[in-house]
C-alpha atoms as a PDB file:
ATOM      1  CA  UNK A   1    -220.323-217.781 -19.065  1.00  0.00           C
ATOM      2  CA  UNK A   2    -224.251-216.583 -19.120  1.00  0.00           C
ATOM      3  CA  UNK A   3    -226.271-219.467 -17.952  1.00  0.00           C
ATOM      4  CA  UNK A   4    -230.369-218.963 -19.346  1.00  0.00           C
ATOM      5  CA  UNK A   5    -232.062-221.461 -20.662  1.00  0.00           C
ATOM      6  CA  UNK A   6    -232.342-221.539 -24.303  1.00  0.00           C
ATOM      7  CA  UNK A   7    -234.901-223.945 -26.104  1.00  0.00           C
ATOM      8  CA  UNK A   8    -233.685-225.672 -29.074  1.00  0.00           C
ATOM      9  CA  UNK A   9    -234.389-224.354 -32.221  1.00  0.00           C
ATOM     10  CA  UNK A  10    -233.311-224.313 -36.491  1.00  0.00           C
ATOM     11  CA  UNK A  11    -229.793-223.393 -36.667  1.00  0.00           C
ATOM     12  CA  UNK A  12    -229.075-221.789 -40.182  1.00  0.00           C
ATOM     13  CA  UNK A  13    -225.024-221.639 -41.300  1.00  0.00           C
ATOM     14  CA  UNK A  14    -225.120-218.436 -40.784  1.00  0.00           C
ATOM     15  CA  UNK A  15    -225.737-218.482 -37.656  1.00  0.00           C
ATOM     16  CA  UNK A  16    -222.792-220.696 -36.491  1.00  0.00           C
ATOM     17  CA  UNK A  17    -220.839-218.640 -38.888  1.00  0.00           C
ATOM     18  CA  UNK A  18    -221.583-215.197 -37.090  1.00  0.00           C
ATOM     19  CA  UNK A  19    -221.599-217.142 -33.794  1.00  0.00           C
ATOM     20  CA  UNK A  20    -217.505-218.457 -34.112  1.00  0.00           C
ATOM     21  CA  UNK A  21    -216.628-215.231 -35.368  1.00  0.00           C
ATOM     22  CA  UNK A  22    -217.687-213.388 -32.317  1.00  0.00           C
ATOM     23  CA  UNK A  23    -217.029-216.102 -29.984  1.00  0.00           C
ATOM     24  CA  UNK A  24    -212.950-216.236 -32.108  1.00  0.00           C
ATOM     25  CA  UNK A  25    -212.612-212.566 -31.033  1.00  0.00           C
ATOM     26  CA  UNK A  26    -212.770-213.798 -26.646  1.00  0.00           C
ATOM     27  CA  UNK A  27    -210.318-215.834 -24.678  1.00  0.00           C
ATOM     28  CA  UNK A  28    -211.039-218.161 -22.355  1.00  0.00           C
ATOM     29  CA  UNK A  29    -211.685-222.021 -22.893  1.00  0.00           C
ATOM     30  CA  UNK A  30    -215.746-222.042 -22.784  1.00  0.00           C
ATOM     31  CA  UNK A  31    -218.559-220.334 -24.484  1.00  0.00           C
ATOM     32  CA  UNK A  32    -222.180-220.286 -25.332  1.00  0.00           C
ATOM     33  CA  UNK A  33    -223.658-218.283 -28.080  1.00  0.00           C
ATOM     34  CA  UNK A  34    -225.421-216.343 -25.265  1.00  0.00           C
ATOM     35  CA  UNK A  35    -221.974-215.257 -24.045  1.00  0.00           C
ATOM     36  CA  UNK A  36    -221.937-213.029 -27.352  1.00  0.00           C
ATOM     37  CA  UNK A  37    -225.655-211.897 -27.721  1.00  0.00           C
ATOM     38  CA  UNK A  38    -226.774-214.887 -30.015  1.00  0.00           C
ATOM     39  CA  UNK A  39    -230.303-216.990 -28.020  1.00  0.00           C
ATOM     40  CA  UNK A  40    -229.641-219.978 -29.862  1.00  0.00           C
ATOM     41  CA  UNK A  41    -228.029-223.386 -28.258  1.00  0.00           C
ATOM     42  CA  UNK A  42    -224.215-223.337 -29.538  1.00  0.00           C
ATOM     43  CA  UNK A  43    -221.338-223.955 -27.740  1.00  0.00           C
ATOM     44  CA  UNK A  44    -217.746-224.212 -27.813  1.00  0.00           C
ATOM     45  CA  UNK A  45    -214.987-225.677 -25.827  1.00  0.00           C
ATOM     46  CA  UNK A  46    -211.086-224.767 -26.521  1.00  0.00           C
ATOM     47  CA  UNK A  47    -209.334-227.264 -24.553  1.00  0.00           C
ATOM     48  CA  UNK A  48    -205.822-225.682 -25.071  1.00  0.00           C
ATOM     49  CA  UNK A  49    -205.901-223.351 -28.427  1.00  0.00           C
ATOM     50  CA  UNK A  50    -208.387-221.380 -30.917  1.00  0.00           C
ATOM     51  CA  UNK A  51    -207.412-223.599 -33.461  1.00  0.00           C
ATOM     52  CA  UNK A  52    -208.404-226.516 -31.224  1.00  0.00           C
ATOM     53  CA  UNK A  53    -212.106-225.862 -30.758  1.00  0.00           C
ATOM     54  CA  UNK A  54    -214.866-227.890 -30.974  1.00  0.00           C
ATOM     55  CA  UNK A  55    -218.285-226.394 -31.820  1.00  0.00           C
ATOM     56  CA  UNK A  56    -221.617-227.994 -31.114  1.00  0.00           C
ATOM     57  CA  UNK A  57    -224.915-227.015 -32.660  1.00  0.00           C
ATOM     58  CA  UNK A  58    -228.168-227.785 -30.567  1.00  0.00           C
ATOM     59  CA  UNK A  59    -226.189-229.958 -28.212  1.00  0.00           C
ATOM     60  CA  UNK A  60    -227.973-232.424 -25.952  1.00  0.00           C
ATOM     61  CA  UNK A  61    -226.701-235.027 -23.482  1.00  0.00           C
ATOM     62  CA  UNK A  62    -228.718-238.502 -24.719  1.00  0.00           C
ATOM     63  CA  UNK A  63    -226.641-241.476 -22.845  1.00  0.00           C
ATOM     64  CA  UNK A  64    -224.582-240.925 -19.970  1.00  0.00           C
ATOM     65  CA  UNK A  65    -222.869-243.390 -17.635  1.00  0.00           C
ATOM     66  CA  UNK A  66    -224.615-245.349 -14.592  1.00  0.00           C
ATOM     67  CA  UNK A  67    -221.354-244.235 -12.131  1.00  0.00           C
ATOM     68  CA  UNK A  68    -221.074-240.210 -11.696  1.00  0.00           C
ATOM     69  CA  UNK A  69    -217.960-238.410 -10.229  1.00  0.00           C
ATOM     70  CA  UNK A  70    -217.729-235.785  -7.781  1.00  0.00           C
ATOM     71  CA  UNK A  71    -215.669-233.112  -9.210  1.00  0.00           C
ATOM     72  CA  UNK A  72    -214.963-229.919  -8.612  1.00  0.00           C
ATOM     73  CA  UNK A  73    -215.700-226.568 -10.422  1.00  0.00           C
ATOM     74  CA  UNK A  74    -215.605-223.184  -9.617  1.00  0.00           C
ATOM     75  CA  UNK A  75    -218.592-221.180  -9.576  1.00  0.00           C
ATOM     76  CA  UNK A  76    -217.780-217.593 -11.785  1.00  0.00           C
ATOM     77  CA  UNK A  77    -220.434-215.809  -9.765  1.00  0.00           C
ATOM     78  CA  UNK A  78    -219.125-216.434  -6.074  1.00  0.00           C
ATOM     79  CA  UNK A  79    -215.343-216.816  -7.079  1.00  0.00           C
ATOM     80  CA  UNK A  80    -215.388-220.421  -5.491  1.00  0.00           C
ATOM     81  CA  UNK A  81    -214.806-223.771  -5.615  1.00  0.00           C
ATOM     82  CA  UNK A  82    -218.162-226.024  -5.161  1.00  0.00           C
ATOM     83  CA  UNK A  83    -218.128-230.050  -5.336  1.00  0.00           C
ATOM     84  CA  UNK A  84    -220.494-230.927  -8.092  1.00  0.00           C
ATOM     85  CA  UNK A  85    -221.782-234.650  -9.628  1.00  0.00           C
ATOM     86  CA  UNK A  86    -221.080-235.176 -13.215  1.00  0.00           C
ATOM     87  CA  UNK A  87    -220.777-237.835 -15.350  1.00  0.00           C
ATOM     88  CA  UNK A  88    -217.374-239.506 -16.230  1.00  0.00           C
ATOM     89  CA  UNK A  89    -219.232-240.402 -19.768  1.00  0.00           C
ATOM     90  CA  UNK A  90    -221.603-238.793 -21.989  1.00  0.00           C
ATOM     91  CA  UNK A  91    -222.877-239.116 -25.768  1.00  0.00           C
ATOM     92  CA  UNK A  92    -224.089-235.799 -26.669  1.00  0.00           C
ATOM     93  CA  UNK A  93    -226.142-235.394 -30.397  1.00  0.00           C
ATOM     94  CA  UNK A  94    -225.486-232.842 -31.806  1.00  0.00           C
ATOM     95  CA  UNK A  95    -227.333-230.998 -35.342  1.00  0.00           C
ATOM     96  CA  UNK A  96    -223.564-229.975 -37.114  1.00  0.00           C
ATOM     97  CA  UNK A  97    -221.594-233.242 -35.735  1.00  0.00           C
ATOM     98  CA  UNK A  98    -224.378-236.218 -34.867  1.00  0.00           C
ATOM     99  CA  UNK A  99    -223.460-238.090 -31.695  1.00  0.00           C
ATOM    100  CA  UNK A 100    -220.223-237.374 -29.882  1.00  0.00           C
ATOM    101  CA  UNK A 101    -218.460-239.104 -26.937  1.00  0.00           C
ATOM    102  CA  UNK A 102    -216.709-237.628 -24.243  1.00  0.00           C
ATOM    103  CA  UNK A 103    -215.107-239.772 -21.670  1.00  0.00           C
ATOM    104  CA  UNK A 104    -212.737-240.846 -19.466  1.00  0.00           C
ATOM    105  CA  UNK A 105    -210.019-243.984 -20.321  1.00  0.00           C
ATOM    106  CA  UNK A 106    -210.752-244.648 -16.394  1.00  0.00           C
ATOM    107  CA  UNK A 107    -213.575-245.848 -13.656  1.00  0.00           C
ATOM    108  CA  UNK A 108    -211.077-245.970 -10.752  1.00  0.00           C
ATOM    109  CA  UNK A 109    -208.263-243.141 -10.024  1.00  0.00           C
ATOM    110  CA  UNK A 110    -205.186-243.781  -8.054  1.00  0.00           C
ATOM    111  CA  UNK A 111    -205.421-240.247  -6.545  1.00  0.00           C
ATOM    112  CA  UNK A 112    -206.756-236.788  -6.557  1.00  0.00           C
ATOM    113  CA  UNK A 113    -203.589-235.536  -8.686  1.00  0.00           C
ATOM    114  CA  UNK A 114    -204.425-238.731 -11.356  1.00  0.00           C
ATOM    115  CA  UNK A 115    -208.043-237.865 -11.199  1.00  0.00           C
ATOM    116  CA  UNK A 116    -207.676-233.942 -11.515  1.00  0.00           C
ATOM    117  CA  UNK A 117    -205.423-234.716 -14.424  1.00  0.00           C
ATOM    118  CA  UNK A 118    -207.721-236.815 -16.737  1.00  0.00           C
ATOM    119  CA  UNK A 119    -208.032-234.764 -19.778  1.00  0.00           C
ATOM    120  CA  UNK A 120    -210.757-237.156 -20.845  1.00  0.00           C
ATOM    121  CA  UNK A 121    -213.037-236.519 -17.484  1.00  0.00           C
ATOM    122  CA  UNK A 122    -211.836-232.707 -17.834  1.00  0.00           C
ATOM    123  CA  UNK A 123    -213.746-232.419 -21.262  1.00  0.00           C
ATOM    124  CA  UNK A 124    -216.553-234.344 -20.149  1.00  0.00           C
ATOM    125  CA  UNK A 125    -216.770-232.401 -17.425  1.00  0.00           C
ATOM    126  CA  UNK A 126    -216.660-229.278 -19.209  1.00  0.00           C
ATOM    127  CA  UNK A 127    -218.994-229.903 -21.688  1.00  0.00           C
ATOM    128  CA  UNK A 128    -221.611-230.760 -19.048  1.00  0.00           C
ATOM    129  CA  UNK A 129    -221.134-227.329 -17.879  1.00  0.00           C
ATOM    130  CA  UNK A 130    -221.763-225.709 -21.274  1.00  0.00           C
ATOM    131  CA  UNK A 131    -224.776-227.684 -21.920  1.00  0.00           C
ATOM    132  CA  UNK A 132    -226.092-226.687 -18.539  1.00  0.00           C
ATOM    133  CA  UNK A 133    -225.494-223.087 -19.058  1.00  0.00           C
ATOM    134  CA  UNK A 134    -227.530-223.385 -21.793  1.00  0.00           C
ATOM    135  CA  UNK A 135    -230.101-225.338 -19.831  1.00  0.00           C
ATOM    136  CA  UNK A 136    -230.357-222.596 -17.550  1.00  0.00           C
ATOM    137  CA  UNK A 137    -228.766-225.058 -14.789  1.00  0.00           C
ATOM    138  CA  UNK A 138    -226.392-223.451 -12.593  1.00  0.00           C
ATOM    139  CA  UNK A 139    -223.700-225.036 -10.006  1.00  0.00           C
ATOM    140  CA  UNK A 140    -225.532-224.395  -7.265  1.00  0.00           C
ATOM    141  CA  UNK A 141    -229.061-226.406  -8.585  1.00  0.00           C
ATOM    142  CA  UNK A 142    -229.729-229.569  -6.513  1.00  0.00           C
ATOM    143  CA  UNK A 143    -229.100-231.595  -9.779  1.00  0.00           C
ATOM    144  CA  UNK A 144    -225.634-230.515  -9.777  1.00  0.00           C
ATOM    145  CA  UNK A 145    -224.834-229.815  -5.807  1.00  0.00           C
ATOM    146  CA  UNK A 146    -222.973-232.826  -4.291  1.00  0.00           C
ATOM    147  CA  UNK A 147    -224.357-233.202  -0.665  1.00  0.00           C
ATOM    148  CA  UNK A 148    -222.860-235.591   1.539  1.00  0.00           C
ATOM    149  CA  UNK A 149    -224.884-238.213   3.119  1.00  0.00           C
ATOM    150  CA  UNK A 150    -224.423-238.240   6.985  1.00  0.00           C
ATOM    151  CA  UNK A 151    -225.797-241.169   8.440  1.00  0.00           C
ATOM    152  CA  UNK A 152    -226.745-240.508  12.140  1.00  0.00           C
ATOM    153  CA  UNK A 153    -227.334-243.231  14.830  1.00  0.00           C
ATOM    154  CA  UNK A 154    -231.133-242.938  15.958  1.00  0.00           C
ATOM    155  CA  UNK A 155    -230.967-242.954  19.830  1.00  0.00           C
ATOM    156  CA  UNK A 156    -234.355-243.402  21.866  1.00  0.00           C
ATOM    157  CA  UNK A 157    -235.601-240.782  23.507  1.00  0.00           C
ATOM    158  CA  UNK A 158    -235.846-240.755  27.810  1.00  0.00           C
ATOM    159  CA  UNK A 159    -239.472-242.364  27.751  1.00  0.00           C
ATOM    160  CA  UNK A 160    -239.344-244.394  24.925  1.00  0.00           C
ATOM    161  CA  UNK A 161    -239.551-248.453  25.397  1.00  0.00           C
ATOM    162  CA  UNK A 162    -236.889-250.387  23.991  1.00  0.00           C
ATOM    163  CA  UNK A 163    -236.253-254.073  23.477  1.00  0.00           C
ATOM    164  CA  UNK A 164    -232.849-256.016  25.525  1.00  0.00           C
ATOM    165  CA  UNK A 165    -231.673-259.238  25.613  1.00  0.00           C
ATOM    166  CA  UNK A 166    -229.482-260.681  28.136  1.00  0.00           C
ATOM    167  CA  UNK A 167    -227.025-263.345  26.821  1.00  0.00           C
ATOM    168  CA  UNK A 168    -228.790-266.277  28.125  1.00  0.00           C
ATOM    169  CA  UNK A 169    -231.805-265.245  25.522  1.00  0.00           C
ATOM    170  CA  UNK A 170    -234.308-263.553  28.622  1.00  0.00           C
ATOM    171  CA  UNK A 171    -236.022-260.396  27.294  1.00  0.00           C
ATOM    172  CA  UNK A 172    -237.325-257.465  28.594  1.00  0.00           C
ATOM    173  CA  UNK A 173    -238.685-253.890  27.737  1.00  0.00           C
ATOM    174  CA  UNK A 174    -237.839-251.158  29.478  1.00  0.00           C
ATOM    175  CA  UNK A 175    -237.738-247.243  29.161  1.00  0.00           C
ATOM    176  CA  UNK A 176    -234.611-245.951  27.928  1.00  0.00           C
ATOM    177  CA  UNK A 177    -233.722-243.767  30.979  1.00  0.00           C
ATOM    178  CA  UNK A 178    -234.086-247.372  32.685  1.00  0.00           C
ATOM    179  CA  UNK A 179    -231.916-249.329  30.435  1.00  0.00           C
ATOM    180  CA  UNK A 180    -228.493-248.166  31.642  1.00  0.00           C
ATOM    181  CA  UNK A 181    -228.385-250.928  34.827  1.00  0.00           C
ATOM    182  CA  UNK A 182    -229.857-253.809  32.287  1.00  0.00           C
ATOM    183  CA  UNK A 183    -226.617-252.671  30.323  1.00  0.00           C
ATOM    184  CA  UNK A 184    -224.474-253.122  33.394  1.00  0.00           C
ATOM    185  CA  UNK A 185    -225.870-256.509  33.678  1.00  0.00           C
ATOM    186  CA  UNK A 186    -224.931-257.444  30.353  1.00  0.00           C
ATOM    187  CA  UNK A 187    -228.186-256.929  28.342  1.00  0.00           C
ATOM    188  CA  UNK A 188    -228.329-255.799  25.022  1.00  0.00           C
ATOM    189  CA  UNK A 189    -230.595-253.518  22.616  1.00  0.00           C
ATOM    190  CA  UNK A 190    -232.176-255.364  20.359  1.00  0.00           C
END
């Protein structure tokens, strides 16, 4: 799949036309018009057969839900397997269909097998990706990148003064390098 970003523009019958013919004569389960030549914003998703294709015509992504998912997708260009955040439901209007939902029957998954199996979240899913290739958004943009949050415990540094308590309420402040025989004692950091 070619990801470049493609503004939207008129899309005559023709053009669809000439665009699923082209697009009927490749395998695979996801294209965009500029997979066969065509700068104009159509794609199409074959969940399991040709016959079973949906087309959309100037597609864009208009409500989506408050909760995304981390899923994962593999990226074509480095042959692997990146977690990304997408969202579990989307309305997408479209010029040839008007507004379309794709979504998942679920919020909460008993496990990866269940949640790697929703064929609702797998379209939804999917159909982010086409929309983004024709967005010009790849896998590896910061919209799409799921980066873990590591939260790390700020320790003071050697010099620094820090607050401790002792359990009958005294206070004092100290340097850090200092505050190791207050802890023996009992004191806390406060």
């Amino acid at each position: 799949m070619k990801i470049k970003k493609i503004e939207p523009s008129p899309i005559s019958k023709e053009d669809v036309d000439n665009y699923k013919t082209l697009v009927q004569q490749r395998e695979g389960m996801m294209h965009t018009a500029n997979d066969v030549g065509i700068d104009k914003r159509i794609i199409t998703f074959r969940p399991d057969t040709k016959e079973n294709e949906l087309t959309l015509v100037n597609p864009r992504i208009v409500e989506g839900s408050d909760n995304p998912v981390v899923y994962f997708e593999k990226d074509n260009y480095k042959d692997k397997i990146r977690k990304t955040v997408r969202l579990a439901q989307l309305v997408v209007e479209t010029d040839n269909l008007g507004k379309v939902e794709f979504k998942s029957d679920k919020t909460k998954w008993k496990n990866a097998d269940e949640f790697m199996e929703d064929a609702g979240l797998f379209e939804a899913v999917h159909i982010q990706k086409l929309i983004d290739a024709i967005d010009g958004i790849e896998l590896t943009h910061p919209a799409r990148q799921y980066k873990e949050t590591v939260k790390v415990e700020k320790k003071p540094g050697r010099n620094e003064r820090i607050m401790l308590q002792s359990d009958s309420g005294e206070m004092v402040f100290v340097k850090a390098k200092q505050a190791e025989s207050y802890y023996q004692l009992g004191y806390k950091a406060i």
